[in-house]
Protein backbone atom coordinates (compact mmCIF):
# COMPACT_ATOMS: atom_id res chain seq x y z
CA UNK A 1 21.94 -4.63 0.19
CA UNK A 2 21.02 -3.15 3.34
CA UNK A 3 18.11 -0.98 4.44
CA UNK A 4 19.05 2.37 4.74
CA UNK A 5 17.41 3.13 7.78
CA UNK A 6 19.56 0.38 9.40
CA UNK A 7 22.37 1.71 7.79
CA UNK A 8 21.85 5.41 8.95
CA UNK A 9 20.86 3.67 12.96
CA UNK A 10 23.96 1.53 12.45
CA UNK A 11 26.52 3.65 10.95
CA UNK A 12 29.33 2.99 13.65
CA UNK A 13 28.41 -0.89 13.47
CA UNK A 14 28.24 -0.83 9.56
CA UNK A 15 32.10 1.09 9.30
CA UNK A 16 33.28 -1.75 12.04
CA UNK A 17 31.95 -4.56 10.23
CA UNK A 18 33.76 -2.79 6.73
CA UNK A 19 36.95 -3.07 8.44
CA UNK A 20 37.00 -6.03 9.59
CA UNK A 21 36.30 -7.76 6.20
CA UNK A 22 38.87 -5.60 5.09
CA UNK A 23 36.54 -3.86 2.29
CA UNK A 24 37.16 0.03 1.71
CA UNK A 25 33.96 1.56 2.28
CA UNK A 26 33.16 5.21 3.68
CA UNK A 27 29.78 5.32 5.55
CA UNK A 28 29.97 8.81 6.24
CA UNK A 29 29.86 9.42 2.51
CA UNK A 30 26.95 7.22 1.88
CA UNK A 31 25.16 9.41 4.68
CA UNK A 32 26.02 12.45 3.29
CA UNK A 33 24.56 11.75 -0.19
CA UNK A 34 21.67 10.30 1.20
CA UNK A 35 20.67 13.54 3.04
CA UNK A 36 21.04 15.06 -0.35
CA UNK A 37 18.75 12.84 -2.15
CA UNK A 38 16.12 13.29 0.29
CA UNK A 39 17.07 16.87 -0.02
CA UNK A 40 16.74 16.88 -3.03
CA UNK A 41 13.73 14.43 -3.17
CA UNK A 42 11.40 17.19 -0.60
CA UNK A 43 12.69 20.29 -3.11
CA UNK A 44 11.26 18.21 -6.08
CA UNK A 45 7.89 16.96 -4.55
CA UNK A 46 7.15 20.66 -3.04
CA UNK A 47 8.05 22.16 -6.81
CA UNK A 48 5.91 19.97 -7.86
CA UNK A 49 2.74 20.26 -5.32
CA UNK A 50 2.83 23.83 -6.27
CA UNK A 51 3.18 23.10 -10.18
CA UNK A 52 0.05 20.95 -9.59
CA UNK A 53 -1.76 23.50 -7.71
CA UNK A 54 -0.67 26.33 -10.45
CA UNK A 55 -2.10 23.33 -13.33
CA UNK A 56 -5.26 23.09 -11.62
CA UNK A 57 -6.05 26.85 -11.08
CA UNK A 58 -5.52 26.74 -14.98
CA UNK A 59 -7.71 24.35 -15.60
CA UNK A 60 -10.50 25.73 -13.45
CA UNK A 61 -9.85 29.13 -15.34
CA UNK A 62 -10.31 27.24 -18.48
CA UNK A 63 -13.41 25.88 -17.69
CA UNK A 64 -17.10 27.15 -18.65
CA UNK A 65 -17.63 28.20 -14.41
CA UNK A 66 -14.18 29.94 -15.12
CA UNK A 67 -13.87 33.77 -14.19
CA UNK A 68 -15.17 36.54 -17.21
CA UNK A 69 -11.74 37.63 -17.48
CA UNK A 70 -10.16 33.57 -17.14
CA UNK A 71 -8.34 34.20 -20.20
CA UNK A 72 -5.79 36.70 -19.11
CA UNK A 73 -5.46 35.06 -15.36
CA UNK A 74 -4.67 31.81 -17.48
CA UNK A 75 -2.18 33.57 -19.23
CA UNK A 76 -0.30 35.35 -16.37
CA UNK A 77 -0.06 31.98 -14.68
CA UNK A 78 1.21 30.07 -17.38
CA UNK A 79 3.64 33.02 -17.61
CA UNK A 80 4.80 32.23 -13.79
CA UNK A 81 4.59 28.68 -14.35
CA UNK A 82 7.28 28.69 -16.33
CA UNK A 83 9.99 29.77 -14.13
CA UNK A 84 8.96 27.27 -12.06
CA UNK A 85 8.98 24.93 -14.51
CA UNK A 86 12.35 25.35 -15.07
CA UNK A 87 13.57 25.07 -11.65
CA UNK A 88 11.63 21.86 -10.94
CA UNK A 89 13.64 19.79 -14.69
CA UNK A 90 16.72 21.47 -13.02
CA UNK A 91 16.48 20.07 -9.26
CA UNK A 92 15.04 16.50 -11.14
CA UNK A 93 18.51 16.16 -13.10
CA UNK A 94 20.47 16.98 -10.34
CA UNK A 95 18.48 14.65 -8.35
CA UNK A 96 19.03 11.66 -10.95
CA UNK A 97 22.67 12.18 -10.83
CA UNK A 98 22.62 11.88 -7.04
CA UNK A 99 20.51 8.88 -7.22
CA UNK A 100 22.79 7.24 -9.16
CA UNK A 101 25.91 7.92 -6.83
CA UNK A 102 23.33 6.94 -3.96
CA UNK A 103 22.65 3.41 -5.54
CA UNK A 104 26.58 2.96 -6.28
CA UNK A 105 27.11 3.18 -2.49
CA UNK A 106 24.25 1.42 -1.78
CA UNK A 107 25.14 -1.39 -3.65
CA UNK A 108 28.45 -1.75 -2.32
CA UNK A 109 27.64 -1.77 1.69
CA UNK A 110 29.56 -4.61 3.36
CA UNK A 111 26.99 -6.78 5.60
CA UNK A 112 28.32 -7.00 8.94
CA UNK A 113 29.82 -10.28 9.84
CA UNK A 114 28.41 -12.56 12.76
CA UNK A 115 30.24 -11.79 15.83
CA UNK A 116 31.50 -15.42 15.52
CA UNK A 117 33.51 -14.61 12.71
CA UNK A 118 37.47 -15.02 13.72
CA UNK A 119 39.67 -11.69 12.37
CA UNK A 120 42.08 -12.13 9.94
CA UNK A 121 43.52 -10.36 6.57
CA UNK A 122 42.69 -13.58 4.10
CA UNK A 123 42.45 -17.33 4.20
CA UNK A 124 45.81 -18.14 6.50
CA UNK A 125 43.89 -16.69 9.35
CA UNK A 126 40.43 -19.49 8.90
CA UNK A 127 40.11 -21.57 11.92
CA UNK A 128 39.62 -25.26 12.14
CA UNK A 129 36.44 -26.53 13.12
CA UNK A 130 36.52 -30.09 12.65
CA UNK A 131 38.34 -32.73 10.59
CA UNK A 132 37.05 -36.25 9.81
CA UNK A 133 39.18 -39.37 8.13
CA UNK A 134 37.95 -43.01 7.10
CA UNK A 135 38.21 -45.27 9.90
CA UNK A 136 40.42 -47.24 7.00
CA UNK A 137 43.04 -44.42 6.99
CA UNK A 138 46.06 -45.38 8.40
CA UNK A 139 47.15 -42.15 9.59
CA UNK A 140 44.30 -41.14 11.65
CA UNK A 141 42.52 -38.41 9.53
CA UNK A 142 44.79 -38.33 6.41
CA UNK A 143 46.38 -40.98 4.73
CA UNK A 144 49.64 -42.04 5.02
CA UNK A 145 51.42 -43.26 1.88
CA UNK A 146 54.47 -45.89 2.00
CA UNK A 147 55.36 -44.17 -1.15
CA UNK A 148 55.62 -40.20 -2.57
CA UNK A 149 52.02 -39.74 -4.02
CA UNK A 150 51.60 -39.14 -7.60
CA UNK A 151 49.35 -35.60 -8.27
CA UNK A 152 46.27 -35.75 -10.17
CA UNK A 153 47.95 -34.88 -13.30
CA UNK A 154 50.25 -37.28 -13.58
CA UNK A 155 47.98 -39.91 -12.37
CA UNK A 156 45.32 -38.83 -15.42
CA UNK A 157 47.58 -38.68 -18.01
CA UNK A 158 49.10 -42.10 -17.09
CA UNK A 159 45.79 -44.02 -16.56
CA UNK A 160 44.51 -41.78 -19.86
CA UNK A 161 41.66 -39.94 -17.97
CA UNK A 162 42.67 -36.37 -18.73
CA UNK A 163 44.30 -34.77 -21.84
CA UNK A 164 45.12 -31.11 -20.68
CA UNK A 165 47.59 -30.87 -23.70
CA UNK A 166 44.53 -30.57 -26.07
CA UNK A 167 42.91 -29.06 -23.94
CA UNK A 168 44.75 -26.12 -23.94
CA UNK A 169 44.62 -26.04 -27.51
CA UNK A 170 40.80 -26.67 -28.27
CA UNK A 171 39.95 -24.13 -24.96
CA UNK A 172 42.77 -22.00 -23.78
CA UNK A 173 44.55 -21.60 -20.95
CA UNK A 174 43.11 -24.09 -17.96
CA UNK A 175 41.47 -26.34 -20.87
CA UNK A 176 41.16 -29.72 -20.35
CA UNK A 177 39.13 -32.82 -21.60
CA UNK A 178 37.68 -35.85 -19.33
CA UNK A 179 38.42 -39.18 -21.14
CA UNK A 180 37.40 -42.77 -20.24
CA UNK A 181 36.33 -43.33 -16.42
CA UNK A 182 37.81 -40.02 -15.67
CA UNK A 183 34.46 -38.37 -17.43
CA UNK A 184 32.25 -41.69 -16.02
CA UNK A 185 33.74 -40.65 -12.43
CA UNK A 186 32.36 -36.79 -13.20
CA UNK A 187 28.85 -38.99 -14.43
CA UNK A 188 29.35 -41.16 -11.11
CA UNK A 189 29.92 -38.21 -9.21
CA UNK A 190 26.64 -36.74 -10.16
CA UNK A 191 24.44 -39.56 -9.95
CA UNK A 192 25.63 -40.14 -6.45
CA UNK A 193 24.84 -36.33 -5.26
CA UNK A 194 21.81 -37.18 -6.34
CA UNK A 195 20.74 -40.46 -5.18
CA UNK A 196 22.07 -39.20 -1.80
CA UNK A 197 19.72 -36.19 -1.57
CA UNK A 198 17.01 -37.70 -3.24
CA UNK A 199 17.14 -40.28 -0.34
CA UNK A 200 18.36 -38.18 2.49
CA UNK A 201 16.59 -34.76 1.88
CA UNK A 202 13.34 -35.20 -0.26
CA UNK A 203 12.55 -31.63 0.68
CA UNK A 204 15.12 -30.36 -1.50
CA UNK A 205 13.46 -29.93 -4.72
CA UNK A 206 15.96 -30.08 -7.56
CA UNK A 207 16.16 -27.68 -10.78
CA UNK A 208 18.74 -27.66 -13.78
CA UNK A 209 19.48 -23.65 -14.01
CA UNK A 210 20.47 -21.55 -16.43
CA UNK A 211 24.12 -20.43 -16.23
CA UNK A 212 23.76 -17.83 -18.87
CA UNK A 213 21.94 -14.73 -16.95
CA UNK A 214 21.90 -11.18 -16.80
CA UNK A 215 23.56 -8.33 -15.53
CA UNK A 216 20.56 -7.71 -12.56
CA UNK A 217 21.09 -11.42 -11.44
CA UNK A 218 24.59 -10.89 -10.88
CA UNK A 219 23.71 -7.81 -8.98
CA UNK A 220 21.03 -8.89 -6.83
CA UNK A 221 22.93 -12.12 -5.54
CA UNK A 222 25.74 -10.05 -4.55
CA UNK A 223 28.34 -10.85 -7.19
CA UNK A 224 28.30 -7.12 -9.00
CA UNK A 225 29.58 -4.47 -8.65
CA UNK A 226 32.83 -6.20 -6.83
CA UNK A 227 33.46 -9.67 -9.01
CA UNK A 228 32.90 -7.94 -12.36
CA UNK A 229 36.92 -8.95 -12.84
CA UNK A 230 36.02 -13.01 -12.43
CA UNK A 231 32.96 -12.63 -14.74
CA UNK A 232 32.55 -13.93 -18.37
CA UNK A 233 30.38 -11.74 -20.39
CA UNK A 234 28.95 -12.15 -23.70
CA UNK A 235 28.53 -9.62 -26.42
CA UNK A 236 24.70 -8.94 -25.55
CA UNK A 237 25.95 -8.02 -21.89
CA UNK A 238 24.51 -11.08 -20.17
CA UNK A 239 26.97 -13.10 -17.91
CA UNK A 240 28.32 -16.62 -17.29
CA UNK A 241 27.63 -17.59 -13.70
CA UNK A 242 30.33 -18.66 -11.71
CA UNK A 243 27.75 -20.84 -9.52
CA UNK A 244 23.85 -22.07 -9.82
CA UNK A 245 23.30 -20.24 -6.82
CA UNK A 246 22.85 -16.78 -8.85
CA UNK A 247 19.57 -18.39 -10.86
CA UNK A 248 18.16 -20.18 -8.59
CA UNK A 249 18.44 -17.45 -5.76
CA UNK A 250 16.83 -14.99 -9.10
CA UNK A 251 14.48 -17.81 -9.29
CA UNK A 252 13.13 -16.45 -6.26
CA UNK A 253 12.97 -12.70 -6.96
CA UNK A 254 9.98 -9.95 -7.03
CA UNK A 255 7.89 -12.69 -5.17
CA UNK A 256 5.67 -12.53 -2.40
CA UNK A 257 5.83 -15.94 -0.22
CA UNK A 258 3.49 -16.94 2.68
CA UNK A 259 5.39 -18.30 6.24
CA UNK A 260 3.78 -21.56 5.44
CA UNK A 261 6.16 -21.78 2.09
CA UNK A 262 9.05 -21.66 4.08
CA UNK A 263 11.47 -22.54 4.23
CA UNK A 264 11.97 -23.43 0.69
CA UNK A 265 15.30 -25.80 -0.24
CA UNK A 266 17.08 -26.45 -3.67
CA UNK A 267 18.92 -28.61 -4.89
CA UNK A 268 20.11 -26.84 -8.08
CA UNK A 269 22.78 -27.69 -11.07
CA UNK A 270 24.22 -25.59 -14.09
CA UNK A 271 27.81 -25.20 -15.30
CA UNK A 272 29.50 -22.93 -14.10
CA UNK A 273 32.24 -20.05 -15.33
CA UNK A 274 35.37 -17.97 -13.53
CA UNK A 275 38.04 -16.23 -15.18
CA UNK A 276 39.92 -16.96 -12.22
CA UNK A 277 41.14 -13.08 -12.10
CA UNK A 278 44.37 -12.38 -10.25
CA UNK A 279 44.99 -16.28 -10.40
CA UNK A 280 47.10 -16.84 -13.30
CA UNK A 281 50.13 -17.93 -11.28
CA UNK A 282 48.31 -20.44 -8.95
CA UNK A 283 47.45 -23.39 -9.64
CA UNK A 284 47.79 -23.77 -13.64
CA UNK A 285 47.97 -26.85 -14.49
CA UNK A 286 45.52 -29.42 -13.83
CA UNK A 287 41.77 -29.60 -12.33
CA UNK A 288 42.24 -27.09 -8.89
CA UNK A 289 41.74 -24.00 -10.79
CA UNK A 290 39.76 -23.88 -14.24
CA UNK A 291 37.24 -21.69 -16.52
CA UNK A 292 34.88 -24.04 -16.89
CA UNK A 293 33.00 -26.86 -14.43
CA UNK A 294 30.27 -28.01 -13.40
CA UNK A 295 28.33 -27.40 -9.80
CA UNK A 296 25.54 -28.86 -7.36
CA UNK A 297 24.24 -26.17 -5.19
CA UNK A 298 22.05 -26.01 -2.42
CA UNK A 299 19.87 -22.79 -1.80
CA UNK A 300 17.61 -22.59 1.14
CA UNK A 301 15.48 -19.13 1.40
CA UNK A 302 13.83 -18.81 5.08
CA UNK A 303 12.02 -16.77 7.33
CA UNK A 304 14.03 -13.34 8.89
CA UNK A 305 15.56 -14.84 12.12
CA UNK A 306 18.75 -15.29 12.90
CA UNK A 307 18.23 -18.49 14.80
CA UNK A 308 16.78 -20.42 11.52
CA UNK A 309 20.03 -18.88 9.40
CA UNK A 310 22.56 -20.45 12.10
CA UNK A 311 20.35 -23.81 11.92
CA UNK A 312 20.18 -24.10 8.41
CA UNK A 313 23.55 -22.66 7.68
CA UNK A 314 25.11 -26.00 10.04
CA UNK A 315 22.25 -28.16 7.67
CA UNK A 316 24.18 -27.30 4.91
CA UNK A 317 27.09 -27.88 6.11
CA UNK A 318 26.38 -31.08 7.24
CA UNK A 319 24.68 -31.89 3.84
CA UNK A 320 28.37 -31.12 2.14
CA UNK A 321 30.15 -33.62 4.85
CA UNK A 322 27.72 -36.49 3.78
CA UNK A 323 28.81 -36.51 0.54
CA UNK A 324 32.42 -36.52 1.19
CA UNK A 325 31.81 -38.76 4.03
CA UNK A 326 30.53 -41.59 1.40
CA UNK A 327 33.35 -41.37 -0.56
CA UNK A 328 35.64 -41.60 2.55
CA UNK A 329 37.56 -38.41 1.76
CA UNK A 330 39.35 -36.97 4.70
CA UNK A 331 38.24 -33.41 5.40
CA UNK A 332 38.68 -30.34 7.63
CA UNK A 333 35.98 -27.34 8.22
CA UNK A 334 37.05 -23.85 8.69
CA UNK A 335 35.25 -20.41 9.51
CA UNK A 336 36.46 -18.06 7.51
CA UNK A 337 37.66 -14.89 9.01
CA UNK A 338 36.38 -11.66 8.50
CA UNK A 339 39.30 -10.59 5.66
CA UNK A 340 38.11 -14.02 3.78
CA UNK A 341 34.38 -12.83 3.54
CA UNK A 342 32.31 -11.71 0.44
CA UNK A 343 30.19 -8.41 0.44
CA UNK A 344 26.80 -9.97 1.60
CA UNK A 345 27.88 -12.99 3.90
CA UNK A 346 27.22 -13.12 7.47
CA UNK A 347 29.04 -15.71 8.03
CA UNK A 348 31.01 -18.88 6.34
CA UNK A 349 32.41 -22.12 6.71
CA UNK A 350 34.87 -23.48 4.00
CA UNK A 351 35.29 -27.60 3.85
CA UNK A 352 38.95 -28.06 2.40
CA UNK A 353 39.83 -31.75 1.02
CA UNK A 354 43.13 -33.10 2.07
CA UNK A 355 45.45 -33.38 -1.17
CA UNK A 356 48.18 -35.78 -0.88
CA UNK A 357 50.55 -34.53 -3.48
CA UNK A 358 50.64 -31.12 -1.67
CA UNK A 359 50.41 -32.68 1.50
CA UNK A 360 47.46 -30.24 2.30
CA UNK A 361 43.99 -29.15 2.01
CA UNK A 362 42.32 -27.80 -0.69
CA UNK A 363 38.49 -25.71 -0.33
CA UNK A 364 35.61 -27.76 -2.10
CA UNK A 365 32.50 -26.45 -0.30
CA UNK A 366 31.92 -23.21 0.30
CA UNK A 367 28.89 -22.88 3.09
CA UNK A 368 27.62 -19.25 3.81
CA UNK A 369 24.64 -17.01 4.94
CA UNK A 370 23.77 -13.59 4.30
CA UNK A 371 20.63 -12.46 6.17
CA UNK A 372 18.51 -10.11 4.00
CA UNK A 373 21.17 -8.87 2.23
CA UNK A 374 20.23 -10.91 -1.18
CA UNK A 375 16.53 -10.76 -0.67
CA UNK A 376 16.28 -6.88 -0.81
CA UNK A 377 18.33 -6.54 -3.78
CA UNK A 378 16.34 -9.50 -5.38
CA UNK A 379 12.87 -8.18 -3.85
CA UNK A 380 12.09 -11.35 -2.02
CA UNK A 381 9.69 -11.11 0.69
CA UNK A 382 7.46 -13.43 2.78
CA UNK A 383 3.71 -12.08 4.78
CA UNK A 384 4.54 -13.15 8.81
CA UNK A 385 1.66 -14.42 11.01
CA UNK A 386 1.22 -10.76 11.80
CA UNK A 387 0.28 -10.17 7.77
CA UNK A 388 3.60 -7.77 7.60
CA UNK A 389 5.87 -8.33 4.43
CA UNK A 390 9.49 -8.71 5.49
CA UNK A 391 12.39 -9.62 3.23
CA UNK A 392 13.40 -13.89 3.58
CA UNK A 393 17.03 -14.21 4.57
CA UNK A 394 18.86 -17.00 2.07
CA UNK A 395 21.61 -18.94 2.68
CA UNK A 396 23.41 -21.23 -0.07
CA UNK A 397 26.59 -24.29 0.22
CA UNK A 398 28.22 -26.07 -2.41
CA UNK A 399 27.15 -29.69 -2.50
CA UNK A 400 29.57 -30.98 -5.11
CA UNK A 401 31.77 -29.22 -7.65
CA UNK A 402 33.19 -31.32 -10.60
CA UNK A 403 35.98 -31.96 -11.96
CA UNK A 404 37.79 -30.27 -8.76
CA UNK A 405 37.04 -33.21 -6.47
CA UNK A 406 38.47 -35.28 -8.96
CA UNK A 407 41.56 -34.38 -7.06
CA UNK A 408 41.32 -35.27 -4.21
CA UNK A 409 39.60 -38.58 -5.05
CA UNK A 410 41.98 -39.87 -7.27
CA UNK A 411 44.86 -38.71 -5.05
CA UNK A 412 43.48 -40.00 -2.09
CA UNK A 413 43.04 -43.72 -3.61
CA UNK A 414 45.76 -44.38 -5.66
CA UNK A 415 48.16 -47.31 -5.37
CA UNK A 416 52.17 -47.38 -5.59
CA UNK A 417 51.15 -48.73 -9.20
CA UNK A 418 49.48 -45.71 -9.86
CA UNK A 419 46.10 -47.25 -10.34
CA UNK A 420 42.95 -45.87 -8.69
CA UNK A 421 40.66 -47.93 -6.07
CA UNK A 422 37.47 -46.41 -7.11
CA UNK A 423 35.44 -45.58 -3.71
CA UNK A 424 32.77 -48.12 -2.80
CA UNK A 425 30.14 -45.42 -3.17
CA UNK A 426 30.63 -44.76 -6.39
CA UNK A 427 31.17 -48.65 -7.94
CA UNK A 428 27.61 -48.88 -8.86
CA UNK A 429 27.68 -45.96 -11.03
CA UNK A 430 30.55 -47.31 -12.75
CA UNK A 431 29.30 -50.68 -13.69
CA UNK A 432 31.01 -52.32 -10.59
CA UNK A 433 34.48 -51.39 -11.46
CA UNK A 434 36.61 -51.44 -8.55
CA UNK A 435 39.85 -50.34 -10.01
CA UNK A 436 41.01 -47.81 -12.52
CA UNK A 437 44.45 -49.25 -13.68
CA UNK A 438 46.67 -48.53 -16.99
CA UNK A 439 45.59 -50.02 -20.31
């Protein structure tokens, strides 16, 4: 959410920045109902100064130092007061009803994209960054097969690592079970994330979130009012969390930090739930697109400077490219253009995995910052050196997702055979197993 002062000084900036994310929003509206509320708001406080003043007239009348005749002055001016009275519960309802049309709009205020950000309806129009390969690839940065590469599907249900049949039956549509080392690769997976960070970046403290939150989470990291489509939600009204992120960024909320504390890093994990709205014809069958999975994420909250986002936003990034880096999986990054953007972000990279069988890339990571926008709805503010609050700014990046990855890995290493080299990374974690090959 943005300040509304900004939004009122920034009004021409705020409807650019709209259209060029491609989100239908009407600033001029917004303004207008704000100068009603605070219409509104001045009618309400002077009706009520004067009620106040009317209530302590009647109080002094009622009093032993009151006038002789107090009694019938009491009475005349409850007898006005109630007029007044009147007027003042009208202008309040009228006032909540605008407030809640203000906080609708208010809510749904595009941030304005870094002027960095490419322009472009949706994801065809992302620019390439960078790429990377293994030095072992034999094509440079991708593989190159002397054979047509299995998928991931048929690869699982060959070397008996999936069943999707079942779990379609057990789960629904996009259920699957992990069998044999294809759920020890997820455990592998996991322990390696881990180890990496825990060795690499100490000063990102890890927590196990909950994925099961409520309605104001959802709303204060940005995902309500627009993803309510993509959301599971239980009969109580509380959510399923598409991503650790919305915890562990509520983790943070109604708090008052000092400079000192910052910034402050996580390293945070929860499963993780998507209805995958407006989907249903992509991707499904197999591991790309699925209900239910399970998601490292990194959260850093810092001080309000531009300069420390852009830093830590290309920390995270480069956090995300370790991990895929140690288990030699070839990789491009793209910034996303504006059409490809959420509601609160700034700015975002996307790291895409290259996928043989489709003889593409596929998005794994998903790196982005968002200024204040989070903080203020989530009430998370810092004191500076000059003892004035201001809100952090927060910036988040996948650092593994499970089992999507599994795709890429598996496709990636596989032999004409159709057995799986298992990455060198991830052979300790798998009790030095080298190869996955058919019973």
């Amino acid at each position: 959410m943005l300040d509304i002062k900004f939004i009122r000084e920034n009004a021409e900036l705020i409807a650019l920045g709209a259209v060029k994310k491609h989100i239908p929003f009407d600033v001029q509206k917004l303004l207008e109902v704000d100068d009603k509320r605070k219409k509104l708001s001045q009618e309400v406080e002077e009706k009520r100064a004067r009620q106040n003043k009317v209530s302590e007239e009647v109080a002094r009348l009622s009093s032993p130092e009151g006038s002789a005749d107090g009694g019938q002055a009491k009475a005349d001016l409850i007898r006005q007061m109630q007029p007044l009275k009147e007027e003042t519960q009208k202008l309040e309802e009228e006032l909540k009803e605008v407030m809640v049309e203000w906080q609708k709009l208010m809510v749904s205020v595009p941030n304005i994209p870094d002027v960095s950000v490419p322009e472009g309806d949706d994801d065809a129009a992302n620019v390439e960054v960078r790429r990377w390969g293994p030095a072992s690839s034999a094509g440079g940065d991708i593989p190159k097969f002397d054979f047509t590469p299995k998928d991931h599907i048929e690869l699982m249900e060959n070397l008996d690592l999936a069943d999707f049949e079942t779990g379609a039956k057990v789960a629904g549509f996009r259920g699957y079970f992990l069998k044999n080392e294809g759920a020890e690769l997820s455990f592998a997976l996991w322990q390696l994330s881990v180890d990496l960070f825990r060795k690499n970046h100490p000063e990102y403290s890890m927590m196990l979130v909950p994925s099961l939150v409520k309605r104001e989470t959802l709303l204060g990291s940005g995902y309500l009012p627009q993803g309510e489509d993509d959301l599971y939600h239980t009969q109580d009204n509380d959510y399923l969390a598409g991503t650790a992120e919305v915890a562990t960024m509520s983790y943070f909320s109604d708090k008052v930090y000092e400079k000192k504390d910052l910034p402050m890093k996580k390293f945070a994990f929860s499963p993780a739930f998507r209805r995958e709205a407006g989907s249903y014809s992509k991707d499904t069958k197999g591991l790309y697109r699925v209900h239910e999975f399970m998601k490292f994420e990194q959260v850093i909250i810092c001080e309000a400077s531009h300069e420390e986002s852009v830093k830590y936003h290309e920390e995270l990034l480069a956090n995300a490219e370790q991990i895929l880096q140690a288990l030699e999986l070839p990789y491009h990054v793209v910034v996303n253009c504006g059409g490809d953007l959420g509601l609160g972000q700034v700015k975002k990279y996307d790291i895409e995995t290259w996928i043989p069988s489709k003889n593409k890339y596929g998005e794994t990571h998903s790196c982005s910052y968002f200024h204040d926008f989070q903080t203020r709805r989530l009430n998370i503010k810092y004191r500076d050196s000059d003892n004035k609050l201001k809100f952090a700014h927060s910036l988040n990046n996948t650092a593994l997702a499970t089992p999507r990855i599994l795709i890429q890995l598996l496709e990636n290493n596989q032999l004409s055979d159709g057995s799986i080299v298992i990455p060198k990374a991830l052979r300790p974690y798998m009790g030095g197993k080298e190869k996955i090959s058919k019973k």
